[in-house]
N, C-alpha and C. Protein backbone atom coordinates (compact mmCIF):
# COMPACT_ATOMS: atom_id res chain seq x y z
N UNK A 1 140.99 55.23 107.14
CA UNK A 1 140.15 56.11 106.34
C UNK A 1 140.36 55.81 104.86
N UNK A 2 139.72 55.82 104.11
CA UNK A 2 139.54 55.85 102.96
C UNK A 2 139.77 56.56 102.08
N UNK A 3 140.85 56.53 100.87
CA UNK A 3 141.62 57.71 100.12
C UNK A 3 140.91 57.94 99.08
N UNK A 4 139.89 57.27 98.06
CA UNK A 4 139.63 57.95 97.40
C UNK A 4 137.75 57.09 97.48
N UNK A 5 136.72 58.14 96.64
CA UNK A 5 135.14 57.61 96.05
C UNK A 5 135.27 57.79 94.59
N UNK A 6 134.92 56.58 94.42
CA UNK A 6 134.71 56.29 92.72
C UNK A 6 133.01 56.25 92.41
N UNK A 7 132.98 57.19 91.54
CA UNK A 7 131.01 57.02 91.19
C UNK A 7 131.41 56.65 89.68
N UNK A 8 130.32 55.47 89.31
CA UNK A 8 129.81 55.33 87.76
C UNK A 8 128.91 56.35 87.78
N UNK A 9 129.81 57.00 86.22
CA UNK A 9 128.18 58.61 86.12
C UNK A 9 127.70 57.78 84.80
N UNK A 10 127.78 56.72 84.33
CA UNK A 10 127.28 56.10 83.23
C UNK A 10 127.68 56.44 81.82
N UNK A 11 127.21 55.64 80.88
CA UNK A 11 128.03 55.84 79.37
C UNK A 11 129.79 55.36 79.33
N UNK A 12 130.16 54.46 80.52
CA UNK A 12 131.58 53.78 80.57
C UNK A 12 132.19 55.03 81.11
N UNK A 13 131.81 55.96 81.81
CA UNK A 13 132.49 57.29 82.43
C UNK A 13 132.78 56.50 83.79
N UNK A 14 133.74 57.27 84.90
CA UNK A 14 133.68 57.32 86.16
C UNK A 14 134.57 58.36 86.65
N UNK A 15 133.77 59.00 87.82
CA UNK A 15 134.93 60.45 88.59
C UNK A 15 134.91 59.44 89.63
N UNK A 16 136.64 59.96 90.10
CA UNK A 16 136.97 59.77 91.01
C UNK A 16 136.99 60.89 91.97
N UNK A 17 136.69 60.57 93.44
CA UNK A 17 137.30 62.20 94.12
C UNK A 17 138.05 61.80 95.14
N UNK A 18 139.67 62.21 95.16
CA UNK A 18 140.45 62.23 96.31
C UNK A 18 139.97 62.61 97.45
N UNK A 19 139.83 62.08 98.88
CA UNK A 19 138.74 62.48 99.62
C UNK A 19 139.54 63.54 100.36
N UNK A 20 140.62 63.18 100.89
CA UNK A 20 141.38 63.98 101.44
C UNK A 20 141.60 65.92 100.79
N UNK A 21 141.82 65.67 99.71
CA UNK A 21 141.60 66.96 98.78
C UNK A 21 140.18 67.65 98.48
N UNK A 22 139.84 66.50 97.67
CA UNK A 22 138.70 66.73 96.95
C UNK A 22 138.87 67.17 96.12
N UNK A 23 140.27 66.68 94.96
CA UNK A 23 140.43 67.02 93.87
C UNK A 23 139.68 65.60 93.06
N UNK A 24 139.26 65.80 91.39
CA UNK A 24 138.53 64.77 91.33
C UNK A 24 139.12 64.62 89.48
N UNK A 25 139.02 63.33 89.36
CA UNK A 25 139.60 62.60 88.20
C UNK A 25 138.69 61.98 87.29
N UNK A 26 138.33 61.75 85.95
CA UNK A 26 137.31 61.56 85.36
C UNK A 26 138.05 60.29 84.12
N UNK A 27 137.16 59.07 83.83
CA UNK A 27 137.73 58.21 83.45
C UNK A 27 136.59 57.99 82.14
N UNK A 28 137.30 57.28 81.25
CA UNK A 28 136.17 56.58 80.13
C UNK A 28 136.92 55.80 79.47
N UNK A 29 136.50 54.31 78.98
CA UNK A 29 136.71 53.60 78.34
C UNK A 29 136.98 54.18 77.19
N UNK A 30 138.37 53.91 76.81
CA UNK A 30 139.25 53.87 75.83
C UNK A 30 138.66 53.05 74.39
N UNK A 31 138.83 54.04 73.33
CA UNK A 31 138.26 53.94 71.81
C UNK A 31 138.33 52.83 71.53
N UNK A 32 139.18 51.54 71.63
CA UNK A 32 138.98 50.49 71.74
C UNK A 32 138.29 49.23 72.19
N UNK A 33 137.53 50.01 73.38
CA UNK A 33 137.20 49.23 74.12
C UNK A 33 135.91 49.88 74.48
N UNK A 34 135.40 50.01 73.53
CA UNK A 34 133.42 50.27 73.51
C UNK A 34 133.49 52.10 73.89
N UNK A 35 134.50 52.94 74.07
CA UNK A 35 134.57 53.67 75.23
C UNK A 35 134.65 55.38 73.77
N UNK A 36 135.23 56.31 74.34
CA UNK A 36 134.86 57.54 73.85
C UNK A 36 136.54 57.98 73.74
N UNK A 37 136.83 57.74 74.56
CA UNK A 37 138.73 58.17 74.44
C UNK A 37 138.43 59.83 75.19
N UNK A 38 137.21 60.07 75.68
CA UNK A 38 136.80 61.37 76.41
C UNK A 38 137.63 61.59 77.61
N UNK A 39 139.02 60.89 78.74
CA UNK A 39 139.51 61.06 79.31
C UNK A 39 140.41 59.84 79.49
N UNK A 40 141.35 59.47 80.92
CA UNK A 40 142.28 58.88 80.76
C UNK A 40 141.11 57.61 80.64
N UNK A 41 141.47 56.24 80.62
CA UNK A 41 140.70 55.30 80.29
C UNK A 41 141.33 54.62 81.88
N UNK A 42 141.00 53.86 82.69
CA UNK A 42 141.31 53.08 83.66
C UNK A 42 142.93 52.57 84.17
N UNK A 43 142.95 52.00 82.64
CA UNK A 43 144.33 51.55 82.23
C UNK A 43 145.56 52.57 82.46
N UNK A 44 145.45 53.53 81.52
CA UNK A 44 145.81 54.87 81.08
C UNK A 44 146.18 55.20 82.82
N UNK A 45 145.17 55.54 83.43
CA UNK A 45 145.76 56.19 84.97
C UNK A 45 146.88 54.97 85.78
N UNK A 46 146.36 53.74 85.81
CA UNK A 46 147.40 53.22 86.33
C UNK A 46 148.80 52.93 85.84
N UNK A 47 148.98 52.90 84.46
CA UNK A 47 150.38 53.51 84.10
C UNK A 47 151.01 54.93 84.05
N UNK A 48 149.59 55.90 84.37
CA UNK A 48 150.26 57.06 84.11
C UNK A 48 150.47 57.05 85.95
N UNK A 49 150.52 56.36 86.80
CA UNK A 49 150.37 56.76 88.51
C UNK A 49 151.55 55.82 88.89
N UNK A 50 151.88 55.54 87.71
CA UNK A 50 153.60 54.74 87.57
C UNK A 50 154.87 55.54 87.61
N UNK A 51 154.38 56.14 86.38
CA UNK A 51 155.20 57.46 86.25
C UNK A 51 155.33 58.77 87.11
N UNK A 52 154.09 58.50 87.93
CA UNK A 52 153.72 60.62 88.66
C UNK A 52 154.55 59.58 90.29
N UNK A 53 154.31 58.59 90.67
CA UNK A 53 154.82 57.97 91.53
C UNK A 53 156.76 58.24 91.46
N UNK A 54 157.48 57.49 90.02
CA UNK A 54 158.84 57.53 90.05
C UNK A 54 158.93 59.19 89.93
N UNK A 55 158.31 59.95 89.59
CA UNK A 55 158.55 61.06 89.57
C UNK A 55 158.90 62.26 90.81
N UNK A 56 157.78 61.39 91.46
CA UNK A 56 157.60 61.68 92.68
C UNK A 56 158.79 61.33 93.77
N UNK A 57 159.17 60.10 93.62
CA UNK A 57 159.99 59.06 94.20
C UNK A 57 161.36 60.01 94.14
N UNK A 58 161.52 60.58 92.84
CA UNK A 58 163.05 61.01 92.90
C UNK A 58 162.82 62.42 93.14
N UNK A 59 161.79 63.32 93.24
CA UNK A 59 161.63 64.46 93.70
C UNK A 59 161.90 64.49 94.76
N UNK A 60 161.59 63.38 96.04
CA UNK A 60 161.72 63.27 97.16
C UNK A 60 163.34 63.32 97.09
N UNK A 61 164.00 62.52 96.72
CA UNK A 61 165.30 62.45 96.56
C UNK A 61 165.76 63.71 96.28
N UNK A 62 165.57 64.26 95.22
CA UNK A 62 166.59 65.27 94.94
C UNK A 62 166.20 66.48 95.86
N UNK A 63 165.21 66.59 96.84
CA UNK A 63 164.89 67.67 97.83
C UNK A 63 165.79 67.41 98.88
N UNK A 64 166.20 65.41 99.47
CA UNK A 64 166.65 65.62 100.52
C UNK A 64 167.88 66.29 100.04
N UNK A 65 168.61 66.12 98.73
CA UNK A 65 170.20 66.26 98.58
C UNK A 65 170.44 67.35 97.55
N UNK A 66 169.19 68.26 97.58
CA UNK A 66 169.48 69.79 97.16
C UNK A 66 169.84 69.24 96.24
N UNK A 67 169.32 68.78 95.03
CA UNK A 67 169.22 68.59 94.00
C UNK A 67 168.30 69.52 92.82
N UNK A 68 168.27 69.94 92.14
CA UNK A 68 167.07 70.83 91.63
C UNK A 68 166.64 70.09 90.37
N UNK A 69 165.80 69.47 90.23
CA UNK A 69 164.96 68.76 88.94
C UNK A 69 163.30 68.95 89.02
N UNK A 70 163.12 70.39 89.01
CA UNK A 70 161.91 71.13 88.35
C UNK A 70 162.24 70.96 86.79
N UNK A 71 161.04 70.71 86.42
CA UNK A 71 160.73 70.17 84.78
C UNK A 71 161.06 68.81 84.52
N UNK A 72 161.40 67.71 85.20
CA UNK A 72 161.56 66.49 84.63
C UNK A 72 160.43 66.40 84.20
N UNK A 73 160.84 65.64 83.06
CA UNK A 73 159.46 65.04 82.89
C UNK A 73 159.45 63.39 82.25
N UNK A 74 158.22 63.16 82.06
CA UNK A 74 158.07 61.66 82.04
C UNK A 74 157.04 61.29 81.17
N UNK A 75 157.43 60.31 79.90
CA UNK A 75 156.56 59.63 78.78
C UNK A 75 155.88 58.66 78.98
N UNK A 76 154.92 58.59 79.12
CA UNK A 76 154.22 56.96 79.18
C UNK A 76 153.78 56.16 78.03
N UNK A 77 154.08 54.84 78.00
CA UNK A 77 153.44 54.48 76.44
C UNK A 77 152.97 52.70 77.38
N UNK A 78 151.76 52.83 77.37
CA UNK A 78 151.13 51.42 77.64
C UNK A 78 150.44 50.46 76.77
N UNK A 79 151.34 49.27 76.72
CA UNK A 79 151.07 47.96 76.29
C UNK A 79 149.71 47.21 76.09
N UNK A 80 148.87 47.14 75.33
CA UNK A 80 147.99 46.36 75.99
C UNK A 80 147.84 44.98 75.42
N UNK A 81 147.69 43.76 76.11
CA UNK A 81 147.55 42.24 75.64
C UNK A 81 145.93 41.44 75.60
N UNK A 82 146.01 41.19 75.14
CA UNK A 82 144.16 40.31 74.69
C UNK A 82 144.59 38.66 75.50
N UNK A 83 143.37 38.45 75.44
CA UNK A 83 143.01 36.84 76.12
C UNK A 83 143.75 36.73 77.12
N UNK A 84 143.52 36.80 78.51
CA UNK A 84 142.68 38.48 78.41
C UNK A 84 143.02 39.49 78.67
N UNK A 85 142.01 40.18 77.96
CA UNK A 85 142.69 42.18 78.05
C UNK A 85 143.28 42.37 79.38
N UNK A 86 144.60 43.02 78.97
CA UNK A 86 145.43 43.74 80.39
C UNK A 86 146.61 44.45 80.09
N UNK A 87 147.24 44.81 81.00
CA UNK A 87 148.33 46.07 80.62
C UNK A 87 149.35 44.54 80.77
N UNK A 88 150.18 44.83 79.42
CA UNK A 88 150.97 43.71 79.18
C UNK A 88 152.81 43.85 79.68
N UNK A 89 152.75 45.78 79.51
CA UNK A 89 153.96 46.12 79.84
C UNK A 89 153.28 48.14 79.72
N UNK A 90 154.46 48.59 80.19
CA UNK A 90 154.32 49.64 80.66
C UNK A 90 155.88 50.46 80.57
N UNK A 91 156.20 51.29 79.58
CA UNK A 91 157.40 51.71 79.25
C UNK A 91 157.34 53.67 79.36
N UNK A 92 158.30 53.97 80.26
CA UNK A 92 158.84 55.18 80.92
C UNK A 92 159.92 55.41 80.48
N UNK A 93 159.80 56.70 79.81
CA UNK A 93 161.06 57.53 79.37
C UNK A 93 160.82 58.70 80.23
N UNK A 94 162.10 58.72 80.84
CA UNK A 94 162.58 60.16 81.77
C UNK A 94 162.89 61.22 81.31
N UNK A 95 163.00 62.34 81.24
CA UNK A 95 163.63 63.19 81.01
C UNK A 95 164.35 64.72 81.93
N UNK A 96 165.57 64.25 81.85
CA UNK A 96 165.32 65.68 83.70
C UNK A 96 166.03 67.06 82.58
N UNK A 97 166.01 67.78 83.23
CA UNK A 97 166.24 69.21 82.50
C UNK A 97 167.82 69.45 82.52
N UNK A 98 168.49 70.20 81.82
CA UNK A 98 169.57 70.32 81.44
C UNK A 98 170.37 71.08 82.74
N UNK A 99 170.53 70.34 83.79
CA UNK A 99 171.46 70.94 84.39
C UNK A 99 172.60 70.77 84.83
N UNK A 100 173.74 70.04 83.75
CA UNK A 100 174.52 69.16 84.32
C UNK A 100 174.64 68.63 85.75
N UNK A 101 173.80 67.76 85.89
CA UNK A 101 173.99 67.05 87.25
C UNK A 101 175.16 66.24 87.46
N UNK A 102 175.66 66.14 88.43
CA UNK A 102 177.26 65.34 88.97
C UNK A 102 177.11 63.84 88.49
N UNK A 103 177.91 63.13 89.07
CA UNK A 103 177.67 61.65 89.08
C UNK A 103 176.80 61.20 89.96
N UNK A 104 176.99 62.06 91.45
CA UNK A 104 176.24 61.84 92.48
C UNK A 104 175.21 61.67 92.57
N UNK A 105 174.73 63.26 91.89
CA UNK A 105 173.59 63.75 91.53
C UNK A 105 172.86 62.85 90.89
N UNK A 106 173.24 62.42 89.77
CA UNK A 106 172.61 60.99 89.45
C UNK A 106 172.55 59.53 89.58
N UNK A 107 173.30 59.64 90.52
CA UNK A 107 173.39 58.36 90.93
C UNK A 107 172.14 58.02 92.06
N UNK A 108 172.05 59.59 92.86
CA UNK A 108 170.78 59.52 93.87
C UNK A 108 168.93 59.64 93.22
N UNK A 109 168.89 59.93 91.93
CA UNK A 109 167.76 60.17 91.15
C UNK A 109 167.72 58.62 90.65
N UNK A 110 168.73 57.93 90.16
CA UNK A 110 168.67 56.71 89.66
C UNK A 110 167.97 55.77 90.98
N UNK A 111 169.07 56.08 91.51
CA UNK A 111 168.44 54.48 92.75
C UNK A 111 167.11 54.93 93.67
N UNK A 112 166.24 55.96 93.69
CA UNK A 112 165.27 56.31 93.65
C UNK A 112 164.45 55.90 92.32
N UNK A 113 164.88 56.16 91.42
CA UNK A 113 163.68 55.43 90.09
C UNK A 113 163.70 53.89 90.10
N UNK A 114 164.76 53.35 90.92
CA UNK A 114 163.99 52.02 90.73
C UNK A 114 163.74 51.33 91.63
N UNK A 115 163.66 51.80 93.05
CA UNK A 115 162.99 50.92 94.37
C UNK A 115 161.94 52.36 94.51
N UNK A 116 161.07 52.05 93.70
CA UNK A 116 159.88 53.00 93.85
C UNK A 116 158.87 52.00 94.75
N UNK A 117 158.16 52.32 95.56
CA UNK A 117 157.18 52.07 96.69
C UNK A 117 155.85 51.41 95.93
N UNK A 118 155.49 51.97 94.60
CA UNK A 118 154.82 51.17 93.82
C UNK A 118 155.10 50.34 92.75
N UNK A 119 156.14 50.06 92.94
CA UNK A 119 156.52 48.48 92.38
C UNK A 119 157.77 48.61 90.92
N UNK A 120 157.88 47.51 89.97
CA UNK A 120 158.74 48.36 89.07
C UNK A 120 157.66 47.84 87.94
């Protein structure tokens, strides 16, 4: 089955709709690039689905080992390179909330952030 429908609504726009949900995501070419900066830009979601992924990745983790990291959160800042245009690099800053976590504790959030399922 098929996880998500992408429509061009025109003017460099596109919604996406999760089919399974039917929650739906709205895209536009980035100010640079002919576009409006009116939502995430193409680019923009696949580095930001980098971050909601490792985020994700160690949420899983810290649920199996009763860990509590409600409020992490996560910075995205994406690279972009010419000839030709593409995401050149892709840089993640973590941040988990102040709860003195053990060594353990972080040692199991760490090795979860970096054999993430979508790549590094």
């Amino acid at each position: 089955m098929a996880t998500s429908k992408i429509i061009y609504t025109g003017e460099l726009h596109t919604e996406a709709t999760h089919l399974a949900s039917g929650n739906k995501i709205t895209t536009d070419a980035p100010l640079d690039n002919h576009g409006k900066g009116q939502a995430f830009s193409p680019t923009d979601l696949m580095a930001t689905s980098l971050a909601t992924c490792m985020l994700t990745t160690m949420g899983i983790a810290a649920n199996t080992h009763h860990i509590n990291m409600d409020g992490a959160s996560a910075e995205v800042t994406k690279v972009m390179a010419a000839n030709p245009r593409r995401v050149s690099e892709v840089h993640i800053s973590v941040t988990m909330p102040a709860n003195n976590y053990s060594d353990k504790e972080k040692k199991h959030s760490g090795t979860y952030s970096e054999n993430l399922p979508c790549g590094h």
